[in-house]
C-alpha atoms as a PDB file:
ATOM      1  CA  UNK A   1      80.671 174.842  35.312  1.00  0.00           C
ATOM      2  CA  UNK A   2      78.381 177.057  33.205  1.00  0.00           C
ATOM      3  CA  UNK A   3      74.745 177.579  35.295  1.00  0.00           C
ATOM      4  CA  UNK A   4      70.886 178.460  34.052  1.00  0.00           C
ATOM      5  CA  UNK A   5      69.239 180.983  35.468  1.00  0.00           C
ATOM      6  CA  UNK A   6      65.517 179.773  36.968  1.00  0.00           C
ATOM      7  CA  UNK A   7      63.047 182.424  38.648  1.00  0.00           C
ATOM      8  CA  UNK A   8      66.386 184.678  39.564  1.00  0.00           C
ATOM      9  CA  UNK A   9      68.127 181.544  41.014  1.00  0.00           C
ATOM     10  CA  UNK A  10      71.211 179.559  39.943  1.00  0.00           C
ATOM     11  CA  UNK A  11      71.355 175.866  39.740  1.00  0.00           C
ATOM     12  CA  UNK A  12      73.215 173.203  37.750  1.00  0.00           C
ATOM     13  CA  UNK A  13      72.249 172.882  33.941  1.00  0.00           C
ATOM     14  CA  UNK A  14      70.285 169.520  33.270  1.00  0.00           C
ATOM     15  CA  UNK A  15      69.957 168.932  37.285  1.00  0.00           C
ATOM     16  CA  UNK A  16      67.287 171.432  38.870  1.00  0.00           C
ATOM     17  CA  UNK A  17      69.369 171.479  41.434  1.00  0.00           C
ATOM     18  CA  UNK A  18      69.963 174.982  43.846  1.00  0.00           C
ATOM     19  CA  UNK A  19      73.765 175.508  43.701  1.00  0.00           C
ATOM     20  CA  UNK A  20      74.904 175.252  47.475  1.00  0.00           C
ATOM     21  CA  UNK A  21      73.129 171.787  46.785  1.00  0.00           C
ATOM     22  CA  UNK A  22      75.857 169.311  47.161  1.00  0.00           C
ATOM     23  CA  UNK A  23      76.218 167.760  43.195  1.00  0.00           C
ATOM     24  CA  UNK A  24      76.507 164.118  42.586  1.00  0.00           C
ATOM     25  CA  UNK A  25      78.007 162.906  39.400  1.00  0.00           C
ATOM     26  CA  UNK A  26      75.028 160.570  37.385  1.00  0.00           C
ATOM     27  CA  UNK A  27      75.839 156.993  38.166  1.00  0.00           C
ATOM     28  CA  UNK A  28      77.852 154.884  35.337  1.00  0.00           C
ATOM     29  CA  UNK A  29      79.010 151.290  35.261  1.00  0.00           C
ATOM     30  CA  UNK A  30      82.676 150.950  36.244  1.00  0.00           C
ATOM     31  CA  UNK A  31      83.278 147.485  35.269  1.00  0.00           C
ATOM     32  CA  UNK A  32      81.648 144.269  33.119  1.00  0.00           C
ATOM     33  CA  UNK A  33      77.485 144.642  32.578  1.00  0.00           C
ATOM     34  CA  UNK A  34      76.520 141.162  32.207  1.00  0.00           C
ATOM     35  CA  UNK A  35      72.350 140.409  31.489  1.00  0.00           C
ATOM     36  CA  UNK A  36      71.198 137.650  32.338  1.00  0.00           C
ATOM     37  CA  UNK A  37      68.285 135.730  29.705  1.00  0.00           C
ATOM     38  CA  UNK A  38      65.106 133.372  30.779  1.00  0.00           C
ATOM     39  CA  UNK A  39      65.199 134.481  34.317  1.00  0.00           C
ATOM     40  CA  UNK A  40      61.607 135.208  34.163  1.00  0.00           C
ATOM     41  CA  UNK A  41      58.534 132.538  34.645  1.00  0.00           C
ATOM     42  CA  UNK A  42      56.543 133.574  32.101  1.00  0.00           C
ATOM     43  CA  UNK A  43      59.269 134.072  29.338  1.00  0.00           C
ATOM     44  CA  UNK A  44      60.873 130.272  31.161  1.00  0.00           C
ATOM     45  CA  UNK A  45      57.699 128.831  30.115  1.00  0.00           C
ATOM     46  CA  UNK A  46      56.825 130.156  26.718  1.00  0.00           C
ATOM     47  CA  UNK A  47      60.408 128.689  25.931  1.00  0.00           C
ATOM     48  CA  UNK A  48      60.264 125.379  27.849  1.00  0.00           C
ATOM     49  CA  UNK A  49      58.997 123.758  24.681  1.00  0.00           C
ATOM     50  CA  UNK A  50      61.733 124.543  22.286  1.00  0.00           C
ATOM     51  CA  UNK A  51      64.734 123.727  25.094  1.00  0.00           C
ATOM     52  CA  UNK A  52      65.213 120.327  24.217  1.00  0.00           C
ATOM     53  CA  UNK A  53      65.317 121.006  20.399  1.00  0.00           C
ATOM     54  CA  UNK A  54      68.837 121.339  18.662  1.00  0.00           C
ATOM     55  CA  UNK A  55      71.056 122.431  19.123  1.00  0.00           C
ATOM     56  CA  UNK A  56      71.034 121.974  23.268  1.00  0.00           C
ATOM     57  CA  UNK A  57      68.619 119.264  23.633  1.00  0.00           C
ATOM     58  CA  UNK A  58      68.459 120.266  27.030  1.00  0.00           C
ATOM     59  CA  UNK A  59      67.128 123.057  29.385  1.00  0.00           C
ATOM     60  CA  UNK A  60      70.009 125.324  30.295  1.00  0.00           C
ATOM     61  CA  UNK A  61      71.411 124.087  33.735  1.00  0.00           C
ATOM     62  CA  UNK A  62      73.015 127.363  34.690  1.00  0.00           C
ATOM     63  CA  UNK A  63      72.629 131.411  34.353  1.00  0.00           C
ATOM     64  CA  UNK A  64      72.788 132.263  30.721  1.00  0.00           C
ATOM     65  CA  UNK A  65      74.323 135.388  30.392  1.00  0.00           C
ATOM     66  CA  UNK A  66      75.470 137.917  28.200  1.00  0.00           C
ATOM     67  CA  UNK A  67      77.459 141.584  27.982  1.00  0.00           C
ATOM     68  CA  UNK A  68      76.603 144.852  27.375  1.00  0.00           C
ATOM     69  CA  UNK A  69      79.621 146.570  26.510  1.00  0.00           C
ATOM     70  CA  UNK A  70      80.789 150.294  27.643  1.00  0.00           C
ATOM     71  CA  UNK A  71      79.845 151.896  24.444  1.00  0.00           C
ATOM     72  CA  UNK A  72      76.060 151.332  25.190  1.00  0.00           C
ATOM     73  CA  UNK A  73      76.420 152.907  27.970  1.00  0.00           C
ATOM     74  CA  UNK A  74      74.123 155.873  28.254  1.00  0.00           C
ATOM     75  CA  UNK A  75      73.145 157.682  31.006  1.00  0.00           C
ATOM     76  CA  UNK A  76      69.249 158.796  32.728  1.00  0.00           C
ATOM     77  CA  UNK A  77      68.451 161.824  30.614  1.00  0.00           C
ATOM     78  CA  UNK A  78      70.057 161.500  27.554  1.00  0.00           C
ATOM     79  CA  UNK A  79      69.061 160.252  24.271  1.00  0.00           C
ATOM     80  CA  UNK A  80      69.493 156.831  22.636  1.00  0.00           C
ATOM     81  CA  UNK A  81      70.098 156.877  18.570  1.00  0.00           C
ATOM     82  CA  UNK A  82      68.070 154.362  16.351  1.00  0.00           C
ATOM     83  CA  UNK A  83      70.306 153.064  14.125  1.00  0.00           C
ATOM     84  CA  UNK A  84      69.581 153.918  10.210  1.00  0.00           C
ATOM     85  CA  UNK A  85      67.114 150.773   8.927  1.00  0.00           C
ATOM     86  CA  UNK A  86      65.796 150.064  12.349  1.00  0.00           C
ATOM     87  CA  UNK A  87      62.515 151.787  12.691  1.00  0.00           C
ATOM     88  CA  UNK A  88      62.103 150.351  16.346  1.00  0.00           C
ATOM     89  CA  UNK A  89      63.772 148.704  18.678  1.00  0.00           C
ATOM     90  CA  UNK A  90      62.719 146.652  22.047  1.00  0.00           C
ATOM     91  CA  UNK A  91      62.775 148.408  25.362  1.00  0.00           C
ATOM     92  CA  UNK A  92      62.874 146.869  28.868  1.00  0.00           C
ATOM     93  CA  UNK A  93      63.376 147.365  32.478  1.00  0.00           C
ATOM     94  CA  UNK A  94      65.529 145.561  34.888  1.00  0.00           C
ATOM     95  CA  UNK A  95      67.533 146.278  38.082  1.00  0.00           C
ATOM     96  CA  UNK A  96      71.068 145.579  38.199  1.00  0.00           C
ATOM     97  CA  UNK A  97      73.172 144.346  41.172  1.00  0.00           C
ATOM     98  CA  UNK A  98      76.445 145.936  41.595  1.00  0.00           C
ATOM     99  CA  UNK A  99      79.611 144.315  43.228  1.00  0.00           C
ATOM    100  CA  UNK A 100      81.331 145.433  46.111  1.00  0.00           C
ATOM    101  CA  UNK A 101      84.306 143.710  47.665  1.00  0.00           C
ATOM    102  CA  UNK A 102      84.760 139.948  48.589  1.00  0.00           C
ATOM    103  CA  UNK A 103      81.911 139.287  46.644  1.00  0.00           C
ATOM    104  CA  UNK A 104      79.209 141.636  48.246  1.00  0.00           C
ATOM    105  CA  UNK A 105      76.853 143.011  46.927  1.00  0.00           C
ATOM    106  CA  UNK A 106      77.533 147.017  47.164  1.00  0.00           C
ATOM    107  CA  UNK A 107      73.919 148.290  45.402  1.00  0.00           C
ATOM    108  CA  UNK A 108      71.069 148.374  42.675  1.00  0.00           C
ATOM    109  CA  UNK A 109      70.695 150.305  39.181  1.00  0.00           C
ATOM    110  CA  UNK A 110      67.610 150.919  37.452  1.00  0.00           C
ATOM    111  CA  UNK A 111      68.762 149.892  33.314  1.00  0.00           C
ATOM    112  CA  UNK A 112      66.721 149.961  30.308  1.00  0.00           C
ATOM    113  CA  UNK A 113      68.344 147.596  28.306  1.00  0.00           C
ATOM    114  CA  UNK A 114      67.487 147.915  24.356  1.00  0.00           C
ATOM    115  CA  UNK A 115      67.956 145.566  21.520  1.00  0.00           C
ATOM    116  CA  UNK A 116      66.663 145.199  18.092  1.00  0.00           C
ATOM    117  CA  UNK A 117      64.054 142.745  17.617  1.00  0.00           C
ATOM    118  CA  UNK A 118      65.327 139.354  17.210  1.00  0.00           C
ATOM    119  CA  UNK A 119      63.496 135.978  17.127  1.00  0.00           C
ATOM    120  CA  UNK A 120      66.192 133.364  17.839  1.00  0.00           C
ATOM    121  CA  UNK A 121      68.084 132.910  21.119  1.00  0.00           C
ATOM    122  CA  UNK A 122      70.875 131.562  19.070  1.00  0.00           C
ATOM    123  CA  UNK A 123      73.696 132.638  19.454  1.00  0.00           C
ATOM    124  CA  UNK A 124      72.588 135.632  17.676  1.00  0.00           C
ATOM    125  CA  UNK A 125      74.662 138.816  16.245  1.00  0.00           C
ATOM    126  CA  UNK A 126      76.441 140.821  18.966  1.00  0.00           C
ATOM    127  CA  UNK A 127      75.122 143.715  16.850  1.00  0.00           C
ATOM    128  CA  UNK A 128      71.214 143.192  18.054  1.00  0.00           C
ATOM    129  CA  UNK A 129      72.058 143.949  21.662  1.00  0.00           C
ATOM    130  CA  UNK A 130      75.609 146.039  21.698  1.00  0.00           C
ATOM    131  CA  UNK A 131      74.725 148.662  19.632  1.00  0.00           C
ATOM    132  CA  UNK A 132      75.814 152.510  20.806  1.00  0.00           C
ATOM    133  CA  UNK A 133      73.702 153.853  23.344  1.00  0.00           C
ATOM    134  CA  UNK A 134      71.755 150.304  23.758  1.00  0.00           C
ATOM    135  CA  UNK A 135      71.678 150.717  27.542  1.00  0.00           C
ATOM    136  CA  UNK A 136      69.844 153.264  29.292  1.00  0.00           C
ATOM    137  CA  UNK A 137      71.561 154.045  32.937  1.00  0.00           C
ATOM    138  CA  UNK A 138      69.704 154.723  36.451  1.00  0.00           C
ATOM    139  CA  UNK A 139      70.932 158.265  37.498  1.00  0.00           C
ATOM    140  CA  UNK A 140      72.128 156.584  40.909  1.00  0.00           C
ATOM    141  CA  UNK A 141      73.276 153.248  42.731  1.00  0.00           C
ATOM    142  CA  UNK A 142      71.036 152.630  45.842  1.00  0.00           C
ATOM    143  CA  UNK A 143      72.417 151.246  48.594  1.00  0.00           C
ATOM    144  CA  UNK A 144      72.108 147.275  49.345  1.00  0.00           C
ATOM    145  CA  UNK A 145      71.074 148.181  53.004  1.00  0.00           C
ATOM    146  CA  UNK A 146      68.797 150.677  51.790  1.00  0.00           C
ATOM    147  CA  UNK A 147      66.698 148.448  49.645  1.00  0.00           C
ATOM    148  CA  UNK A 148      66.483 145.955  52.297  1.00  0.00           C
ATOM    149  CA  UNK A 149      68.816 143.366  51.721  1.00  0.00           C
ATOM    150  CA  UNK A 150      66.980 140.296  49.868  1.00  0.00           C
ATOM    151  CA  UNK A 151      63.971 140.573  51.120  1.00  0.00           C
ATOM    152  CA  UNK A 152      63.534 143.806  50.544  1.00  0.00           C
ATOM    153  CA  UNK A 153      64.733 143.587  46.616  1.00  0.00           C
ATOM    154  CA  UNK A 154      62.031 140.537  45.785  1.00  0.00           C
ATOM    155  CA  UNK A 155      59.538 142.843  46.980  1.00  0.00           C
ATOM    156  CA  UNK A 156      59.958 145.293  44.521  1.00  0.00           C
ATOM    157  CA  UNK A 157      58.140 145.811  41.233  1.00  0.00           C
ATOM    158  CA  UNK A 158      59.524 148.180  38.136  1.00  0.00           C
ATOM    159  CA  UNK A 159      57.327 150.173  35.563  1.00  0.00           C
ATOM    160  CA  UNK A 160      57.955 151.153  32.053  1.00  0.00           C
ATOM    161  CA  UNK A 161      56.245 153.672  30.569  1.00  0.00           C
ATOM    162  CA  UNK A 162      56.323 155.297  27.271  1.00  0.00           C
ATOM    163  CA  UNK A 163      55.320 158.970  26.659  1.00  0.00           C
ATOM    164  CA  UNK A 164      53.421 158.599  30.487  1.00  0.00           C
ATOM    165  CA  UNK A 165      51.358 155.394  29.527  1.00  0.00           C
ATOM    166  CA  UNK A 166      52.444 152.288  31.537  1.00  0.00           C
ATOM    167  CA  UNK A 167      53.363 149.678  28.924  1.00  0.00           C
ATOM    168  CA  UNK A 168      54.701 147.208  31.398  1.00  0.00           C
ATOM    169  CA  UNK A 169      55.264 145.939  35.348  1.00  0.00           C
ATOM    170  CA  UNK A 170      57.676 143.864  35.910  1.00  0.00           C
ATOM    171  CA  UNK A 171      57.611 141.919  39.526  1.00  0.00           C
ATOM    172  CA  UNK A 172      61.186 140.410  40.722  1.00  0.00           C
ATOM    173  CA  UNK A 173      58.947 138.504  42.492  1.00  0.00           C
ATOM    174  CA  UNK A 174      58.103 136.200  39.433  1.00  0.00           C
ATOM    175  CA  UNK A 175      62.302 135.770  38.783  1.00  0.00           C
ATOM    176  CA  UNK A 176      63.126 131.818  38.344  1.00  0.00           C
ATOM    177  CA  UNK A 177      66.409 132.442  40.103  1.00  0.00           C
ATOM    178  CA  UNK A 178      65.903 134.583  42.888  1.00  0.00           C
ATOM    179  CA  UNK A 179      68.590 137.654  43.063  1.00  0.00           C
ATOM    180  CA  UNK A 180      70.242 136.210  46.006  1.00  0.00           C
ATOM    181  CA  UNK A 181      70.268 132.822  44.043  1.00  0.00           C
ATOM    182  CA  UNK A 182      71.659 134.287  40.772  1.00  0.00           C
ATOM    183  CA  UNK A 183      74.203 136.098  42.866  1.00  0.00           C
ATOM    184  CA  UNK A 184      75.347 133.020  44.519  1.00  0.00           C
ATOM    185  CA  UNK A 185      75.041 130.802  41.238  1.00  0.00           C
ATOM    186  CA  UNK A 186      77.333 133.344  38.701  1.00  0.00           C
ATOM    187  CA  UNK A 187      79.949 133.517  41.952  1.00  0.00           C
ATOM    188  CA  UNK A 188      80.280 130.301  41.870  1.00  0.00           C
ATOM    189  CA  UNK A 189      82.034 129.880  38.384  1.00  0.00           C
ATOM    190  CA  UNK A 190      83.388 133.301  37.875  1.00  0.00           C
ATOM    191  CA  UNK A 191      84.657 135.949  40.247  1.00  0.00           C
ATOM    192  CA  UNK A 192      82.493 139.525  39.636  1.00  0.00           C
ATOM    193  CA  UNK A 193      85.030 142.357  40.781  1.00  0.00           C
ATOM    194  CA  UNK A 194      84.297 145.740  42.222  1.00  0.00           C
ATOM    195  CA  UNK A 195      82.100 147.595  40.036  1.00  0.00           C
ATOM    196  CA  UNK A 196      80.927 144.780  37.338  1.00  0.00           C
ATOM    197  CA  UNK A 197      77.076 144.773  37.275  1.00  0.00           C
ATOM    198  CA  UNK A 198      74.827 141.387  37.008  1.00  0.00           C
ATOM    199  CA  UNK A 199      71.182 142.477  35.684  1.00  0.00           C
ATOM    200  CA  UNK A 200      68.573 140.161  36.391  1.00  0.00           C
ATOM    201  CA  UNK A 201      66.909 139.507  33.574  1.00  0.00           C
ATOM    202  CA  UNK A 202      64.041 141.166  31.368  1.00  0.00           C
ATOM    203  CA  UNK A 203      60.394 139.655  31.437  1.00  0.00           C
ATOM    204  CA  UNK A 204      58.491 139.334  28.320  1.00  0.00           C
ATOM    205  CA  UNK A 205      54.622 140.446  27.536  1.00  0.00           C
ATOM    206  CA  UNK A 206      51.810 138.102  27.433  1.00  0.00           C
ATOM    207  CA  UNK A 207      52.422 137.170  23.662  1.00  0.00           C
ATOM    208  CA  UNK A 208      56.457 136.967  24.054  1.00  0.00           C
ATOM    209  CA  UNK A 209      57.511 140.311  22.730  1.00  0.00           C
ATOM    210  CA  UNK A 210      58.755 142.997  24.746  1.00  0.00           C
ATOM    211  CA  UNK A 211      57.591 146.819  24.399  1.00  0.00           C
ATOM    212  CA  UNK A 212      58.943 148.626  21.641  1.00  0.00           C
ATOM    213  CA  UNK A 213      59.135 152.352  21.466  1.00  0.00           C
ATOM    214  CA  UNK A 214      60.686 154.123  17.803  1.00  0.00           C
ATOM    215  CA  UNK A 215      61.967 157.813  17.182  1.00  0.00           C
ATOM    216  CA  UNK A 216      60.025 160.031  19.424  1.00  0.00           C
ATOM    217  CA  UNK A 217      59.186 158.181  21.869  1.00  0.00           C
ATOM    218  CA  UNK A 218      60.269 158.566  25.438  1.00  0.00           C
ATOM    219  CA  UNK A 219      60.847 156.274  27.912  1.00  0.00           C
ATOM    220  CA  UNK A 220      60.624 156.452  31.178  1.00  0.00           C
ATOM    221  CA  UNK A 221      61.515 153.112  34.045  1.00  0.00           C
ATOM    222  CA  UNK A 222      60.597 153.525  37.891  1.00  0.00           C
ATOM    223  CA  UNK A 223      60.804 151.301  41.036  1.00  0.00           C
ATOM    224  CA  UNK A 224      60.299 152.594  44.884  1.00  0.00           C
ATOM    225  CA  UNK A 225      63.486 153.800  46.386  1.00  0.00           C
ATOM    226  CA  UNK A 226      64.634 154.600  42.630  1.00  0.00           C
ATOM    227  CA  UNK A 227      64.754 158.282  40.841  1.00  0.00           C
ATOM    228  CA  UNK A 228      63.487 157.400  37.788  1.00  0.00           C
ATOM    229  CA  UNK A 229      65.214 157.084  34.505  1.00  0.00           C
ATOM    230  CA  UNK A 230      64.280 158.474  31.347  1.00  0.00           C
ATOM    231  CA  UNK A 231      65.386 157.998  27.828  1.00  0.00           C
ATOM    232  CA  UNK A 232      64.529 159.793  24.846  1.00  0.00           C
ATOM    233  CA  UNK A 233      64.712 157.863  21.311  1.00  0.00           C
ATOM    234  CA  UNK A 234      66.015 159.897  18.054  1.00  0.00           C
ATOM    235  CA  UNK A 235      66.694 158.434  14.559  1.00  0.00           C
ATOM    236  CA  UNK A 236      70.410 158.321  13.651  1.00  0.00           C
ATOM    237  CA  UNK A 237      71.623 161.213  11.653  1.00  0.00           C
ATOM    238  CA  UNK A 238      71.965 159.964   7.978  1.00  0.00           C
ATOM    239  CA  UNK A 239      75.852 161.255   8.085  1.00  0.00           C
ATOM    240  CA  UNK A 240      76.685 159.622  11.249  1.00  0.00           C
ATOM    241  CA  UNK A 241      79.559 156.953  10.757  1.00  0.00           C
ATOM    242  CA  UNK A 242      78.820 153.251  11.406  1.00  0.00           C
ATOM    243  CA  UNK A 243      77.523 152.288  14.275  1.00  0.00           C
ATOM    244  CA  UNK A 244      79.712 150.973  17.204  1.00  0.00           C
ATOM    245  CA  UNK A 245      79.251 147.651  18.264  1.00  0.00           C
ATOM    246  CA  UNK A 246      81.214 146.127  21.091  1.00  0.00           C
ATOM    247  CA  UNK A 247      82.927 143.000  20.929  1.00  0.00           C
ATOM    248  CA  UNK A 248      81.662 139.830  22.829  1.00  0.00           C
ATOM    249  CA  UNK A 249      83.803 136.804  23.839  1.00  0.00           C
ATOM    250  CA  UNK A 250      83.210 133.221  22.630  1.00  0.00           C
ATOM    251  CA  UNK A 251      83.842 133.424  19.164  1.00  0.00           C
ATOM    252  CA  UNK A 252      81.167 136.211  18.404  1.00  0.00           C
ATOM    253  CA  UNK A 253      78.331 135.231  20.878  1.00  0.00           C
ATOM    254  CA  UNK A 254      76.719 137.765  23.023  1.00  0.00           C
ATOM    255  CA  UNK A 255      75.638 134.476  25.341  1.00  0.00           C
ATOM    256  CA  UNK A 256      78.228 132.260  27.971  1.00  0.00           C
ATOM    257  CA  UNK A 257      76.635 130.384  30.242  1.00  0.00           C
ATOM    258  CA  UNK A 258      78.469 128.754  33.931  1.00  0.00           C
ATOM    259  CA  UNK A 259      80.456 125.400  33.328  1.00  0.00           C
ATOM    260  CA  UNK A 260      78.606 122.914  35.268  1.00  0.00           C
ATOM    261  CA  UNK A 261      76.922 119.653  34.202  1.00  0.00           C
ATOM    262  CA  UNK A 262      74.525 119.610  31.051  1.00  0.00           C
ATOM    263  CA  UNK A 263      74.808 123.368  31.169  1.00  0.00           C
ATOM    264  CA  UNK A 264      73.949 124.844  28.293  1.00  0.00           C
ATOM    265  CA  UNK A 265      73.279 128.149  26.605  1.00  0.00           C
ATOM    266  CA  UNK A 266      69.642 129.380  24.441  1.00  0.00           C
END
């Protein structure tokens, strides 16, 4: 592997690293990323009123989930591409739990999970959310024991910031299903293997929205215990080919929420 030269030194290009430092590999998803929508008071409530409109009628009853497929994947340092029309898109920060065997939970991973701005929760284009490069990646999974089990993960609080000024803190204290509840509840109607990742959830500003950041911008997401990870935004070259966009089961919908009684999906 090629090295940079710093103050007479080696180390690893992009790392900072000295080069009898042992080198990790940057952390990437090795199975499903599923999100997980309204898991958040505030955004719960702003949509409370509109849940028993059509076409539910009804609050949803279960997790409401959705994937972000492998080609968003894109990892603590790199850049993510604006597609060509978009001019911004929304940014936000969430921890994701990753599996371990029989159902355990193995660690945590720091995402920044981008969309273009939508209005509707349904059943919108795959194409707002699944876009290349649409997930930003934490540059390591920490340990389950290390954060403190439960108790030690609703204690923590996550910070967005764009180009250094905080934009957002968002509390997994103020979750409406609890991690260890979400866990329990997405078990319980489908089996997450080794290496699939549940996220859980993105909270809303005040007025609804969520920060947006456009070409330029960078992006940067931290918790305690976490390295942080940063994201730089760049407008699509005009001669790149279509974008990729990841297919989503269901008939097209980005959304699947657990079978259970008067479950339903926004």
């Amino acid at each position: 592997m090629p090295t940079l030269a710093t103050n007479g030194r080696k180390t690893m290009p992009h790392e900072g690293t000295e080069m009898n430092a042992p080198w990790t590999p940057p952390y990437l998803p090795q199975g499903t990323v599923y999100g997980t929508l309204l898991n958040f008071r505030r955004e719960h409530a702003l949509w409370a009123p509109r849940m028993n409109e059509a076409p539910y009628q009804a609050p949803p009853q279960a997790p409401v989930l959705y994937i972000k497929t492998a080609n968003t994947f894109t990892p603590s340092g790199h850049a993510i591409a604006l597609p060509r029309g978009v001019a911004e898109v929304d940014v936000s920060a969430t921890l994701g739990l990753v599996a371990g065997e029989g159902g355990s939970v193995a660690g945590a991973v720091l995402f920044n999970d981008v969309a273009i701005p939508h209005e509707s929760y349904y059943r919108p284009p795959v194409k707002f959310r699944c876009v290349d490069g649409f997930l930003g990646v934490g540059r390591e999974r920490v340990s389950f024991d290390t954060m403190g089990g439960w108790a030690g993960l609703g204690q923590r609080s996550l910070e967005l910031r764009v180009h250094g000024v905080l934009k957002q803190t968002v509390a997994l204290a103020d979750l409406v299903r609890d991690a260890a509840t979400l866990w329990a509840d997405v078990n319980a109607f489908q089996t997450l293997r080794p290496g699939d990742v549940l996220m859980l959830g993105t909270d809303c500003l005040a007025d609804g929205s969520r920060p947006r950041t456009k070409a330029g911008d960078a992006v940067e997401i931290t918790a305690a215990g976490f390295k942080p990870l940063s994201n730089h935004f760049v407008q699509e070259s005009p001669d790149a080919g279509p974008p990729q966009v990841g297919r989503a089961p269901l008939g097209g919908s980005e959304y699947a929420s657990a079978p259970s009684v008067g479950g339903t999906s926004i």
